[in-house]
C-alpha atoms as a PDB file:
ATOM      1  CA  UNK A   1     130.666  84.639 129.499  1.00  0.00           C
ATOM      2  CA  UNK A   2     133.317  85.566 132.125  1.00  0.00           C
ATOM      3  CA  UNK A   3     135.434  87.556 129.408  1.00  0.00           C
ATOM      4  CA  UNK A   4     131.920  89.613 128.163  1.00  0.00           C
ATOM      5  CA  UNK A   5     131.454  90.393 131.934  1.00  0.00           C
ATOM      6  CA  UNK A   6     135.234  91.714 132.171  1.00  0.00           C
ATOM      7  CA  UNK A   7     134.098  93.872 128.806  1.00  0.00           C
ATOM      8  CA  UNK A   8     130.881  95.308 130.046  1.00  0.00           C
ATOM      9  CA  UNK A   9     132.852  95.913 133.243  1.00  0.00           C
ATOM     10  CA  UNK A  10     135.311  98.240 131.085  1.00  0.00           C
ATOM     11  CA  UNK A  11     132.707  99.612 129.094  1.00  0.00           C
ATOM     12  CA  UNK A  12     130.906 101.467 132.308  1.00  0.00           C
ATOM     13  CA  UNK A  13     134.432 102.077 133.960  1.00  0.00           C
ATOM     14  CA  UNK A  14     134.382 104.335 130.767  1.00  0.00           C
ATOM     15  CA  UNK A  15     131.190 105.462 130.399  1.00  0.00           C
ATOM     16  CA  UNK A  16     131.346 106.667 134.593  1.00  0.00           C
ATOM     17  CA  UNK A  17     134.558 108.316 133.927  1.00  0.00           C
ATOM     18  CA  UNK A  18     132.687 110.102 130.758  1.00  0.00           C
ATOM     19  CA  UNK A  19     129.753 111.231 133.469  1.00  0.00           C
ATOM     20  CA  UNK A  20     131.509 112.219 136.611  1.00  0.00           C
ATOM     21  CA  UNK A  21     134.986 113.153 135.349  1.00  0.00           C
ATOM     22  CA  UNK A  22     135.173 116.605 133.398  1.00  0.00           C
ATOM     23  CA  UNK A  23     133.434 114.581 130.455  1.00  0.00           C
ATOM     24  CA  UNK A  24     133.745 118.724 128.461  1.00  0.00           C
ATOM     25  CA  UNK A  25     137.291 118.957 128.990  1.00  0.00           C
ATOM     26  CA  UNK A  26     138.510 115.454 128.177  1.00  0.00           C
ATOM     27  CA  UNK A  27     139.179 114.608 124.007  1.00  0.00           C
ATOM     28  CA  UNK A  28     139.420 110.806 124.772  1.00  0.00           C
ATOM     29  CA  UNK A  29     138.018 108.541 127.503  1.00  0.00           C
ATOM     30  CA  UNK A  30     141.622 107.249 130.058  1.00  0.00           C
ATOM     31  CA  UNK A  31     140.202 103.757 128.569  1.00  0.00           C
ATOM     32  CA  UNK A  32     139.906 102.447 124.913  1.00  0.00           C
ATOM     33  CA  UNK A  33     139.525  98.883 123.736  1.00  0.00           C
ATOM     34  CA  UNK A  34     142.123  96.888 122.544  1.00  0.00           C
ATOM     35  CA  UNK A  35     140.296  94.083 120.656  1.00  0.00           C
ATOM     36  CA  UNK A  36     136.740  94.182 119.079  1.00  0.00           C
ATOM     37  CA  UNK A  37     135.041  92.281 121.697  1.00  0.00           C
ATOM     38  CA  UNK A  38     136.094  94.839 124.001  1.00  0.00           C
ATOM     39  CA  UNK A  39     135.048  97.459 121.829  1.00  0.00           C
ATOM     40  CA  UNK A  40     131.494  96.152 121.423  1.00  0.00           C
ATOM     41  CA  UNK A  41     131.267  96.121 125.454  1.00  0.00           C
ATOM     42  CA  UNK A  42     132.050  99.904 125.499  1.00  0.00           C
ATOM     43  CA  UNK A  43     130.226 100.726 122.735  1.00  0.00           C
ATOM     44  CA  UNK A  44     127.410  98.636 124.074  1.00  0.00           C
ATOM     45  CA  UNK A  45     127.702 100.537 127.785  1.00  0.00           C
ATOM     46  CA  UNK A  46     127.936 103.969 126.480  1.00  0.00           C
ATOM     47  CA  UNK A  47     124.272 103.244 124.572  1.00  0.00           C
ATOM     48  CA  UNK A  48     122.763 102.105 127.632  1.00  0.00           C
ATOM     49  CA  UNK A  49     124.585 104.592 130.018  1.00  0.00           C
ATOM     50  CA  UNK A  50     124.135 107.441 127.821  1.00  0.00           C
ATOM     51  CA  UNK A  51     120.278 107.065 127.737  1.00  0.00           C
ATOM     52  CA  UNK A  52     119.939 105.921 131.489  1.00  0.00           C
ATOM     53  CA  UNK A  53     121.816 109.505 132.137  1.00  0.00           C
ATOM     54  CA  UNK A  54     119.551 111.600 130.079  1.00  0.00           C
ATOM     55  CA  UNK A  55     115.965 109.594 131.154  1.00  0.00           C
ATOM     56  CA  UNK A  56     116.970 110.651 134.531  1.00  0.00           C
ATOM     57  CA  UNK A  57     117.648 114.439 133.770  1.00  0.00           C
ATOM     58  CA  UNK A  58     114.180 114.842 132.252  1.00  0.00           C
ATOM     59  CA  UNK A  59     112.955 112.962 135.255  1.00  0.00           C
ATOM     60  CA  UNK A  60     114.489 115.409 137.239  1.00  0.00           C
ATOM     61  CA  UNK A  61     113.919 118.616 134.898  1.00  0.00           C
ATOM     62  CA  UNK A  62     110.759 118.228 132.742  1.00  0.00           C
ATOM     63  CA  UNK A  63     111.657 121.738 131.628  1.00  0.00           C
ATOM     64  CA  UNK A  64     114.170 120.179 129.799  1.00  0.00           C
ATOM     65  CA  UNK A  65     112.680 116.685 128.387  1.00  0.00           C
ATOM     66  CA  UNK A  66     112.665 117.680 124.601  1.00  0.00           C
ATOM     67  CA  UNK A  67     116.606 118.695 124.528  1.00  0.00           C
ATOM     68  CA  UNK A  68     117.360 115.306 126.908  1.00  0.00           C
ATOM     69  CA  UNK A  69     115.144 113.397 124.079  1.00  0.00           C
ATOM     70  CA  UNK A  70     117.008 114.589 121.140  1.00  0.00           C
ATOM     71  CA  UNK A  71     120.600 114.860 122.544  1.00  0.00           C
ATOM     72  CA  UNK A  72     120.119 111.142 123.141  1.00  0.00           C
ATOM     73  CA  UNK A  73     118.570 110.713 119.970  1.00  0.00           C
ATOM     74  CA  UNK A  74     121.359 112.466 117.841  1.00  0.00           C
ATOM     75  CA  UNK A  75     123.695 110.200 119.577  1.00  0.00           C
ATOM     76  CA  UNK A  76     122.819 107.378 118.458  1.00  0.00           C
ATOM     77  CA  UNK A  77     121.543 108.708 114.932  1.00  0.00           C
ATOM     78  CA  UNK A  78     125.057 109.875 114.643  1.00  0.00           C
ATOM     79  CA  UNK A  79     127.058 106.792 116.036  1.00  0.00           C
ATOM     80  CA  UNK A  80     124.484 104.253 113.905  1.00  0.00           C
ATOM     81  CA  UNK A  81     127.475 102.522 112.215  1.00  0.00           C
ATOM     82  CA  UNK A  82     129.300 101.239 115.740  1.00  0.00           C
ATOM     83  CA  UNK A  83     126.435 100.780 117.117  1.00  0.00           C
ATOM     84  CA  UNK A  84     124.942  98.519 114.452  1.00  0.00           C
ATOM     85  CA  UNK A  85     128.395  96.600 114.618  1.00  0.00           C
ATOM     86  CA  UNK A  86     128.365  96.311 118.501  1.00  0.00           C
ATOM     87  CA  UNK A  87     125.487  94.763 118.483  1.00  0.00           C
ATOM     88  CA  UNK A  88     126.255  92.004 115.568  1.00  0.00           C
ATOM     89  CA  UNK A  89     129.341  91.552 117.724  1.00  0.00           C
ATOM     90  CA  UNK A  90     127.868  90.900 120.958  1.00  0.00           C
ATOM     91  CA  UNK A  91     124.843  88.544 119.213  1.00  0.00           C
ATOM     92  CA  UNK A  92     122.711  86.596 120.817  1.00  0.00           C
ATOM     93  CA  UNK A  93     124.116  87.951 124.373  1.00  0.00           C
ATOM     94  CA  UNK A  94     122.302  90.905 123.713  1.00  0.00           C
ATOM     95  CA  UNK A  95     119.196  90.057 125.267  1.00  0.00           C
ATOM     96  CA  UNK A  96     120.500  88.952 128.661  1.00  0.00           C
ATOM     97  CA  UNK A  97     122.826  92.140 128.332  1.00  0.00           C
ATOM     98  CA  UNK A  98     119.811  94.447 127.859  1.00  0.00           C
ATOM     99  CA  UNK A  99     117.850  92.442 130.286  1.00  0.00           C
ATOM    100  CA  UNK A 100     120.450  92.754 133.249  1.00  0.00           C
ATOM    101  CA  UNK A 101     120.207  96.115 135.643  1.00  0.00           C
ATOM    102  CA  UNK A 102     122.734  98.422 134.948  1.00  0.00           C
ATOM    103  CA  UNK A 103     125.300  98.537 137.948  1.00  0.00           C
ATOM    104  CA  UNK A 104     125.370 102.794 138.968  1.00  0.00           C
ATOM    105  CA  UNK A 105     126.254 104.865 141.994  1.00  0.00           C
ATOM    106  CA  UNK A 106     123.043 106.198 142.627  1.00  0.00           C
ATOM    107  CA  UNK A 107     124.684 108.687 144.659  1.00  0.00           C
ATOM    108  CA  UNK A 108     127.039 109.925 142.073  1.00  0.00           C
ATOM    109  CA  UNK A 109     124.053 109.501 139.482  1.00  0.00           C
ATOM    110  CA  UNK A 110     121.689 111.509 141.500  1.00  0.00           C
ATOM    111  CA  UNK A 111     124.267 114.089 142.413  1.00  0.00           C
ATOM    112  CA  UNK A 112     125.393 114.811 139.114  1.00  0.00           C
ATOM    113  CA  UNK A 113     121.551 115.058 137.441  1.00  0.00           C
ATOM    114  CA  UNK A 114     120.508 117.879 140.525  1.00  0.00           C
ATOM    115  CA  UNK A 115     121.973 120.495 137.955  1.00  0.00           C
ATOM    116  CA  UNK A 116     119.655 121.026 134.958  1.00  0.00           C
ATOM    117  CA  UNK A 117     123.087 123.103 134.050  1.00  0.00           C
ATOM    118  CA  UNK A 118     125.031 119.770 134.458  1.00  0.00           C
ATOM    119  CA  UNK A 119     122.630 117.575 132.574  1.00  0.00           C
ATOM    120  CA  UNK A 120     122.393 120.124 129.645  1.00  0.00           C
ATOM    121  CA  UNK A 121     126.084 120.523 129.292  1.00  0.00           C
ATOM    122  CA  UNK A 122     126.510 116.812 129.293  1.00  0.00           C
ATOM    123  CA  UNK A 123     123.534 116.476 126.967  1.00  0.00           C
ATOM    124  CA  UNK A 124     125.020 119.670 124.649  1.00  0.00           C
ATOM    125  CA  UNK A 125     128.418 117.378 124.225  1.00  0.00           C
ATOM    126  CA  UNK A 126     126.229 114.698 123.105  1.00  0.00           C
ATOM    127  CA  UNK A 127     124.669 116.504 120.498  1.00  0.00           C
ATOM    128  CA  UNK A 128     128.398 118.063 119.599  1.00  0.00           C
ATOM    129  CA  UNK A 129     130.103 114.822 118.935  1.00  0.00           C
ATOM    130  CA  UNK A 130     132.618 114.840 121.959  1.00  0.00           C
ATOM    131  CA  UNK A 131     131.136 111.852 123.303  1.00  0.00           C
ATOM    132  CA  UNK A 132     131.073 109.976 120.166  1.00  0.00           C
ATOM    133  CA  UNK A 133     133.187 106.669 119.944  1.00  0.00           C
ATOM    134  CA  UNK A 134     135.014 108.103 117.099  1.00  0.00           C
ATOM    135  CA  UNK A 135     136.377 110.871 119.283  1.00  0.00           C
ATOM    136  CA  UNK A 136     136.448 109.849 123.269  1.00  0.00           C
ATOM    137  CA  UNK A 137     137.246 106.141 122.065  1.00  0.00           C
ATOM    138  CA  UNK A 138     139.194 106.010 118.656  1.00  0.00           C
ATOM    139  CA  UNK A 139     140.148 102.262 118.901  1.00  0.00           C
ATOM    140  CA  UNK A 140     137.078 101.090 119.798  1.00  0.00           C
ATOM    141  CA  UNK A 141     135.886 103.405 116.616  1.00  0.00           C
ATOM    142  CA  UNK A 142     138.417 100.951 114.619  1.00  0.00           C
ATOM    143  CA  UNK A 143     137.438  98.038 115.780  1.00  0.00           C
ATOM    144  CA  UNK A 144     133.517  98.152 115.196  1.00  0.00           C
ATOM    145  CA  UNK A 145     133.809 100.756 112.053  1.00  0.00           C
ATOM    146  CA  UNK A 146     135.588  97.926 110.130  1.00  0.00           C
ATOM    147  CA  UNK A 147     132.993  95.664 110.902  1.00  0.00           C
ATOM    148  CA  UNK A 148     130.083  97.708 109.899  1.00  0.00           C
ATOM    149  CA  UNK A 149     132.477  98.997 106.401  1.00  0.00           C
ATOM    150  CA  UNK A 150     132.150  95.377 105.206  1.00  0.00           C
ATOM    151  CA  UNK A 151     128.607  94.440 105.677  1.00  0.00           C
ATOM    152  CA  UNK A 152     126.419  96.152 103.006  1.00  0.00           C
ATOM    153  CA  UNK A 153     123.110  95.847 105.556  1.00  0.00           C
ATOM    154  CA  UNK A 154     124.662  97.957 108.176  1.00  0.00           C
ATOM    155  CA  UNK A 155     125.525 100.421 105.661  1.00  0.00           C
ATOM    156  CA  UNK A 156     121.519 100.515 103.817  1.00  0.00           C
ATOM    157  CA  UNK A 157     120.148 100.695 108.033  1.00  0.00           C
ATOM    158  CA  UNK A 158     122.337 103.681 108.953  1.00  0.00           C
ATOM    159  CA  UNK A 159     121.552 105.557 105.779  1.00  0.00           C
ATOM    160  CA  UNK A 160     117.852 104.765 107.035  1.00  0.00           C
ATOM    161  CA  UNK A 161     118.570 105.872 110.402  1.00  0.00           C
ATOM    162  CA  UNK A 162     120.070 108.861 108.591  1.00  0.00           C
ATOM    163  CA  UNK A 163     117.197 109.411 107.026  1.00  0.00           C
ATOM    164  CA  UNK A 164     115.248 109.832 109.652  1.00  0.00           C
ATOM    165  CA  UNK A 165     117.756 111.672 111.463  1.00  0.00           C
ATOM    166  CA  UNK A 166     117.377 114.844 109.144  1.00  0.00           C
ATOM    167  CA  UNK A 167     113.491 114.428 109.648  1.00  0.00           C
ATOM    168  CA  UNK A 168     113.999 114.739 113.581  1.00  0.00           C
ATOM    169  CA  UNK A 169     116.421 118.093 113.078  1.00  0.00           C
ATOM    170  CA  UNK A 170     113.920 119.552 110.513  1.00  0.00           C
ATOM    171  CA  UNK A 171     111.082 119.260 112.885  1.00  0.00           C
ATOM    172  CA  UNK A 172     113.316 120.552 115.969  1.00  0.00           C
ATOM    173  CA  UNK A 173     114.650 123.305 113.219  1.00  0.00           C
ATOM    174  CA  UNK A 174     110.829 124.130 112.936  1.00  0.00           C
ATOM    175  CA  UNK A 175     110.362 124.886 116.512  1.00  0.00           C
ATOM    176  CA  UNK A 176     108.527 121.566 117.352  1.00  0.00           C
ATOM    177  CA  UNK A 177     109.297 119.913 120.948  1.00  0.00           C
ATOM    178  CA  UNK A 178     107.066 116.975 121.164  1.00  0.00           C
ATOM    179  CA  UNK A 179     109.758 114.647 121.003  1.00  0.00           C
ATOM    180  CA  UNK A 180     106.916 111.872 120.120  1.00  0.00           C
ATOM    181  CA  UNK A 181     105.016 112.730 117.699  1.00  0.00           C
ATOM    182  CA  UNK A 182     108.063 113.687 115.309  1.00  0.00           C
ATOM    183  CA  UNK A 183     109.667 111.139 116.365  1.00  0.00           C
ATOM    184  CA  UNK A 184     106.066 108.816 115.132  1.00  0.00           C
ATOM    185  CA  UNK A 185     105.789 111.557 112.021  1.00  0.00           C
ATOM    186  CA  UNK A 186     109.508 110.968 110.859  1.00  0.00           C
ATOM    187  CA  UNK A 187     109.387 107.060 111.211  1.00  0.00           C
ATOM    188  CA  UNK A 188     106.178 107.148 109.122  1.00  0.00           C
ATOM    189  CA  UNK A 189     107.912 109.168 106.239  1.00  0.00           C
ATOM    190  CA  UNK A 190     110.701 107.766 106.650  1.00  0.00           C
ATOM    191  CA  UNK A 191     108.804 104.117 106.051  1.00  0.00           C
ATOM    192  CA  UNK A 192     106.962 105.978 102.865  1.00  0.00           C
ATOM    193  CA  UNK A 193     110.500 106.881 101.507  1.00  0.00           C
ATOM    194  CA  UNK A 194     111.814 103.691 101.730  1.00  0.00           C
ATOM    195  CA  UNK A 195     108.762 102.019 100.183  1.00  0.00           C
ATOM    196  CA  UNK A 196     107.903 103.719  97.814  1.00  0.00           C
ATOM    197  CA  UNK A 197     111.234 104.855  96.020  1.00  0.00           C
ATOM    198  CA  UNK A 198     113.504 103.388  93.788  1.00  0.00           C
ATOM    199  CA  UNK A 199     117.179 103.232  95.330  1.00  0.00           C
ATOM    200  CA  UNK A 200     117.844 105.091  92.033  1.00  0.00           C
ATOM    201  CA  UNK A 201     115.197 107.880  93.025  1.00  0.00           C
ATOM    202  CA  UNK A 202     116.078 108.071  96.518  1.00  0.00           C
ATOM    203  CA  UNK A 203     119.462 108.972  95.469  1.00  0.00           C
ATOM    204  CA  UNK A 204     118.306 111.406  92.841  1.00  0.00           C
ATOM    205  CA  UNK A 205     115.899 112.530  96.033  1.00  0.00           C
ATOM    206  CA  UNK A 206     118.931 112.855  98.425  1.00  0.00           C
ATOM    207  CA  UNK A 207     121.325 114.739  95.690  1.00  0.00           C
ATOM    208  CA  UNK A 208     118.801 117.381  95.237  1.00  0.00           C
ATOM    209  CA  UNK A 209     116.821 117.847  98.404  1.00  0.00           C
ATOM    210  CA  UNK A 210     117.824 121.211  99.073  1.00  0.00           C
ATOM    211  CA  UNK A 211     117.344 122.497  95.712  1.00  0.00           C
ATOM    212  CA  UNK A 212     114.012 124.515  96.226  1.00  0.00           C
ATOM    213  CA  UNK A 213     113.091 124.340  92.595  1.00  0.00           C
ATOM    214  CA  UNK A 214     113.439 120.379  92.763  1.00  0.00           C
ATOM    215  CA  UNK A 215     111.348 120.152  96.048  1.00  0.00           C
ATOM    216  CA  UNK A 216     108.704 121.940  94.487  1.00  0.00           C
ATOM    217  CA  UNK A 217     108.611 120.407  91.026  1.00  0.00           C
ATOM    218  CA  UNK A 218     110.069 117.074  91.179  1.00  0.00           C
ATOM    219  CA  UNK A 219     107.911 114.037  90.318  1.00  0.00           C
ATOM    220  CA  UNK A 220     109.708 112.052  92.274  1.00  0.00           C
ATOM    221  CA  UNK A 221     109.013 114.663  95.342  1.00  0.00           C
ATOM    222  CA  UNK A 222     105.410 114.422  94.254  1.00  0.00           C
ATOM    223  CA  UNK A 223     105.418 110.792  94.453  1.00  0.00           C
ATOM    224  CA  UNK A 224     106.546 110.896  98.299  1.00  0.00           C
ATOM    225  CA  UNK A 225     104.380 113.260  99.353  1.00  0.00           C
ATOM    226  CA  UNK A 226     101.420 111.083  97.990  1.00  0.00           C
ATOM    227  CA  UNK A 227     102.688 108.062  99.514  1.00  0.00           C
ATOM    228  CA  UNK A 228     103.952 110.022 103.045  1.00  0.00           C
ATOM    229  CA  UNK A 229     100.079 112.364 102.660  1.00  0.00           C
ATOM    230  CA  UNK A 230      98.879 110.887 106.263  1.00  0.00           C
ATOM    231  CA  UNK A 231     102.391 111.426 108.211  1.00  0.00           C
ATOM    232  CA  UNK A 232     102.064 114.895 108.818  1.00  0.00           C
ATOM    233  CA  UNK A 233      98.526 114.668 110.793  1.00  0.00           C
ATOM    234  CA  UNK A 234     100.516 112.716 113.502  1.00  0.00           C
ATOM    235  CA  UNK A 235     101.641 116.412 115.129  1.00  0.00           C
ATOM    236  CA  UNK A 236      98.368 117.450 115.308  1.00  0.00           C
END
């Protein structure tokens, strides 16, 4: 347990840097991992930190809750496939990891979420990818990417987490900012698509889906909007 406190440790020595250094300017965090466990720790921190950071900006500026909501969102719909392996990595010491306080500098916390300008920068490289593992931490990337390339059900849950990924940017696409209900909406056709078609149809789905003529004609289309008919009343 001492060497998965010496990772955690890391893992927010990089995440802080990421917050209160100029997070915009830098391509790579000053830190990476140099073994897997390691790499699950940071991977692990930057989860946790990253939503801890943007719950307190929309504490801060309800003006901005929706964009706070779905920057953190994206991140982790984008970063699905380290953060699935982190996880199997760290195992059963997740729960006493989740359950533990996060160790922060209020001060430097609270001093850096006074800007609404701050907190939607650092919310806007979120959404852009420059905080993603792959970029600020490459190794760490390594590490947990060759995990999650070898286990087939990490690869079927972050196609599902895909999945509903594209649901979320539709309805933000759409002009809808109750971070909620799509949220509620896209897990329940997201649950209908999974049910109800065939891998072989959801892949014919997926290879056509922005073919207008497909959407509107498509039995297959047809066939999830019967099964998905109740998920749209959840925005209203």
């Amino acid at each position: 347990m001492k060497h998965f406190k010496a990772v955690i440790a890391l893992g927010l020595l990089v995440v802080a840097v990421g917050w209160f250094g100029d997070a915009s300017a830098a391509d790579q965090a000053p830190l990476d991992a140099d073994n897997l466990d390691v790499a699950a720790g940071m991977v692990f921190e930057q989860s946790r930190g990253y939503t801890m950071l943007m719950d307190r900006c929309r504490e801060k500026h309800p003006e901005g809750t929706f964009a706070f909501q779905m920057a953190n969102y994206l991140w982790h719909e984008q970063n699905g496939d380290v953060l699935l392996a982190s996880r199997s990595v760290l195992g059963t010491k997740i729960s006493a990891l989740e359950a533990k306080p996060r160790v922060t500098n209020d001060l430097e916390v609270n001093a850096f979420t006074s800007s609404i300008d701050r907190c939607m920068a650092f919310a806007n490289n979120l959404v852009a990818g420059k905080m993603d593992p792959k970029v600020y931490t490459p190794k760490a990337y390594a590490f947990l990417h060759a995990v999650y390339a070898r286990d087939d059900h990490m690869i079927d849950q972050w196609k599902r987490t895909h999945f509903e990924g594209g649901c979320m940017k539709n309805r933000a696409n759409k002009g809808g900012r109750n971070f909620d209900q799509a949220l509620a909406s896209c897990q329940c056709i997201t649950a209908a698509f999974y049910s109800t078609l065939s891998p072989l149809e959801r892949a014919d789905f997926e290879a056509h889906a922005r073919d207008p003529d497909y959407t509107q004609h498509s039995p297959i289309v047809q066939k999830l909007r019967n099964a998905a008919r109740t998920c749209p009343a959840i925005l209203h």
